[in-house]
Protein backbone atom coordinates (compact mmCIF):
# COMPACT_ATOMS: atom_id res chain seq x y z
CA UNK A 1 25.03 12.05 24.27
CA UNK A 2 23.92 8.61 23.50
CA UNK A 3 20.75 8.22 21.16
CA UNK A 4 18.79 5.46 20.12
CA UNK A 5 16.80 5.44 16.82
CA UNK A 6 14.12 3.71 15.64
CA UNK A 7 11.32 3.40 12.88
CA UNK A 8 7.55 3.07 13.74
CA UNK A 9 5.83 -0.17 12.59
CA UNK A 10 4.30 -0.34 9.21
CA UNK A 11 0.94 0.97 8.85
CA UNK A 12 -0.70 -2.12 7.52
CA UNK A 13 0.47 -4.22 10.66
CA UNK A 14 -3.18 -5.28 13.31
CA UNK A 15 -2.64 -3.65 16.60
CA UNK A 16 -2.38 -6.57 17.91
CA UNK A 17 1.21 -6.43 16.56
CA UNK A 18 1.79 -2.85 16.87
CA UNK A 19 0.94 -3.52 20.28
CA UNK A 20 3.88 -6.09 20.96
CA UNK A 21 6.06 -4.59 18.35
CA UNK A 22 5.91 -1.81 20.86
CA UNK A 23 6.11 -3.35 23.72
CA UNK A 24 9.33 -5.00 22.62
CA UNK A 25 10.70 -1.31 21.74
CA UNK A 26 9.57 -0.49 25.40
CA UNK A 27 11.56 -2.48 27.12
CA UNK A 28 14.73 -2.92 24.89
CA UNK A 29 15.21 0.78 25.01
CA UNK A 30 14.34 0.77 28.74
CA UNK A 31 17.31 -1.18 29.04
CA UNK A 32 19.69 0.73 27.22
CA UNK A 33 21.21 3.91 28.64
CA UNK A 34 20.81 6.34 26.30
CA UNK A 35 19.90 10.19 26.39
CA UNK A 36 17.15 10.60 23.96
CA UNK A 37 15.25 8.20 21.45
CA UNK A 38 14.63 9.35 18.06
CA UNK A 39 11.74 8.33 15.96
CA UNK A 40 12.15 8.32 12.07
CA UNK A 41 9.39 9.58 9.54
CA UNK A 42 10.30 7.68 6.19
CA UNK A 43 9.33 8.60 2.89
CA UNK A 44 9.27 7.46 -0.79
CA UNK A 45 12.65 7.86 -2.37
CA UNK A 46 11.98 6.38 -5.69
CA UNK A 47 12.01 9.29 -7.23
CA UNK A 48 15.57 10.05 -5.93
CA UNK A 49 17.09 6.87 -7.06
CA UNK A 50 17.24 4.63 -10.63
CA UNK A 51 17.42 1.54 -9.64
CA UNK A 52 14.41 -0.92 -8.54
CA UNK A 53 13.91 -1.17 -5.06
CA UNK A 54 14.49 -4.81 -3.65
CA UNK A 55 11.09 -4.56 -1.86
CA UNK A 56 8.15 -2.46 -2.27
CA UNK A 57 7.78 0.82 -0.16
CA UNK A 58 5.40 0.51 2.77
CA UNK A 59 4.55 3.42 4.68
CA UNK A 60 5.21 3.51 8.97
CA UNK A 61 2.65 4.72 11.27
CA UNK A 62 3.10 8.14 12.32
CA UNK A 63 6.07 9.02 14.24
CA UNK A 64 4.21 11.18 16.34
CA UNK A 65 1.26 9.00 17.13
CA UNK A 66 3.47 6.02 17.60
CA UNK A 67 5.26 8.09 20.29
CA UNK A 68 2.10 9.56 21.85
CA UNK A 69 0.18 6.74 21.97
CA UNK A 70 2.42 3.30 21.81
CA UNK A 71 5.74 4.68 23.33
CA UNK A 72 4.23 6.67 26.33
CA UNK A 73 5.94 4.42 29.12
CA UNK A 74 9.41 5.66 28.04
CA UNK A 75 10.11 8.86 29.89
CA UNK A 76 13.51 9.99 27.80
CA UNK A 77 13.14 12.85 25.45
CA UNK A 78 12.18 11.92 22.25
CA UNK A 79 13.31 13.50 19.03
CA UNK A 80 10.26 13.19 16.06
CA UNK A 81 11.66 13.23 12.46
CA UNK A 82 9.03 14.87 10.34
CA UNK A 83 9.51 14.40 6.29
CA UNK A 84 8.19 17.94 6.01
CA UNK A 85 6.77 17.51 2.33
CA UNK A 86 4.23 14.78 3.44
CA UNK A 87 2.39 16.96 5.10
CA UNK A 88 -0.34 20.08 4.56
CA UNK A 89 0.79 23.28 6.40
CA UNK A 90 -2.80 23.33 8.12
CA UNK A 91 -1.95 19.91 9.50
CA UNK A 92 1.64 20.52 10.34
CA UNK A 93 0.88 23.85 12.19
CA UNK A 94 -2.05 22.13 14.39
CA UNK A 95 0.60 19.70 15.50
CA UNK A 96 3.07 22.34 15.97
CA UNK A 97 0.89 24.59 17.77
CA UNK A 98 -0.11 22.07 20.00
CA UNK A 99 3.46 20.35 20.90
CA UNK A 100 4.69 21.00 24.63
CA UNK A 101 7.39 23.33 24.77
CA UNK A 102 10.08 20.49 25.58
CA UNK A 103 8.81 18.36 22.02
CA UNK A 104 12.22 18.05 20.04
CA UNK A 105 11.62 17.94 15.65
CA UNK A 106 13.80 17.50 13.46
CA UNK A 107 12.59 18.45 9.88
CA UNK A 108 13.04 16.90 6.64
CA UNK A 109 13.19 17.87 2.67
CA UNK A 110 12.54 16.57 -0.02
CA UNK A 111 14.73 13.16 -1.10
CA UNK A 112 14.91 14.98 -4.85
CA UNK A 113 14.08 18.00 -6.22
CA UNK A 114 11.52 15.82 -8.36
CA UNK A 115 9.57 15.15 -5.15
CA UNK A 116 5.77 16.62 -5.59
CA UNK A 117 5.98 17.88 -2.07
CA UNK A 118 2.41 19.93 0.03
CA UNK A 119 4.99 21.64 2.56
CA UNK A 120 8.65 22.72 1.67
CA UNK A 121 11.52 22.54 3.73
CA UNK A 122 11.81 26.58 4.16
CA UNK A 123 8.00 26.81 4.32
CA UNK A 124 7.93 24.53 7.50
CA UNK A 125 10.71 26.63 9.17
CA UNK A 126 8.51 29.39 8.83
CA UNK A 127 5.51 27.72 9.72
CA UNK A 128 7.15 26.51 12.88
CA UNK A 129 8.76 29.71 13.95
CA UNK A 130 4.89 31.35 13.70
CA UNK A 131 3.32 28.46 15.32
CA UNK A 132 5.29 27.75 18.84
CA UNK A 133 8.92 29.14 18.69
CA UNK A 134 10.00 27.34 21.71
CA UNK A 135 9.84 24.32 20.02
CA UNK A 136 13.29 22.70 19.99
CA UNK A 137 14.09 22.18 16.35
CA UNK A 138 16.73 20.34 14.35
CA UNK A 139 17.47 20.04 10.65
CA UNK A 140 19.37 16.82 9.01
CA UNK A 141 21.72 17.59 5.59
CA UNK A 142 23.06 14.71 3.70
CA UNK A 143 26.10 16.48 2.14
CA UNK A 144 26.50 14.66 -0.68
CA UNK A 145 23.12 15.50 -2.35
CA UNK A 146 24.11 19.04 -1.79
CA UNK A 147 27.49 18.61 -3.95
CA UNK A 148 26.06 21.15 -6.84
CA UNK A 149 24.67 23.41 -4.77
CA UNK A 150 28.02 23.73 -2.75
């Protein structure tokens, strides 16, 4: 299985430019043979790591609404990272509960245990199973951050 991965636009771009930065994503990944397209939710990792960050942190767009609304040419499946802890459980489960059966998510933590966080990793698990269980669902572990915990 071949997948293609991508970040949404930041937030602060005109749509004007979403609008061809999308395009451009469009057709690049129309090209390209590949099985599914995943769309990354980033978050803050300051908190995880010491040293200054070469450039500020700028929050994307929404994966979701990037896909929905800017990537709704491109028939392949597409796979929605959510950074879980961004979000409220009210807002989360109205998504949730509203996703098509074939949606594809794959959830998130926390980058540190430091992390103020509205929505825990376990908590949206939950939330998800009790709000449309035929929601295809992945999870993403970085083993190295788990070393302690073994």
């Amino acid at each position: 299985m071949l997948t293609y991965g991508i970040t949404p636009p930041k937030a602060k771009n005109a749509e004007e430019r979403i609008l061809e930065i999308a395009e451009k994503q469009v057709n690049r990944i129309k090209g390209l043979d590949a099985d599914a397209l995943i769309i990354y939710d980033i978050q803050d990792e300051s908190d995880r790591i010491s040293d200054s960050r070469p450039y500020p942190f700028l929050p994307t767009l929404d994966p979701k609404v990037y896909s929905d609304v800017y990537l709704k040419d491109l028939t392949l499946p597409k796979i929605l990272f959510r950074s879980v802890g961004n979000y409220s459980p009210e807002l989360l489960e109205v998504e949730l509960k509203e996703a098509s059966n074939n949606q594809n998510y794959v959830f998130v933590g926390a980058s540190s245990q430091n992390q103020k966080v509205q929505l825990t990793l376990d908590d949206a698990y939950q939330l998800c199973q009790n709000a449309n269980s035929n929601i295809r669902l992945g999870g993403i572990m970085i083993p190295e951050r788990h070393q302690k915990k073994k």
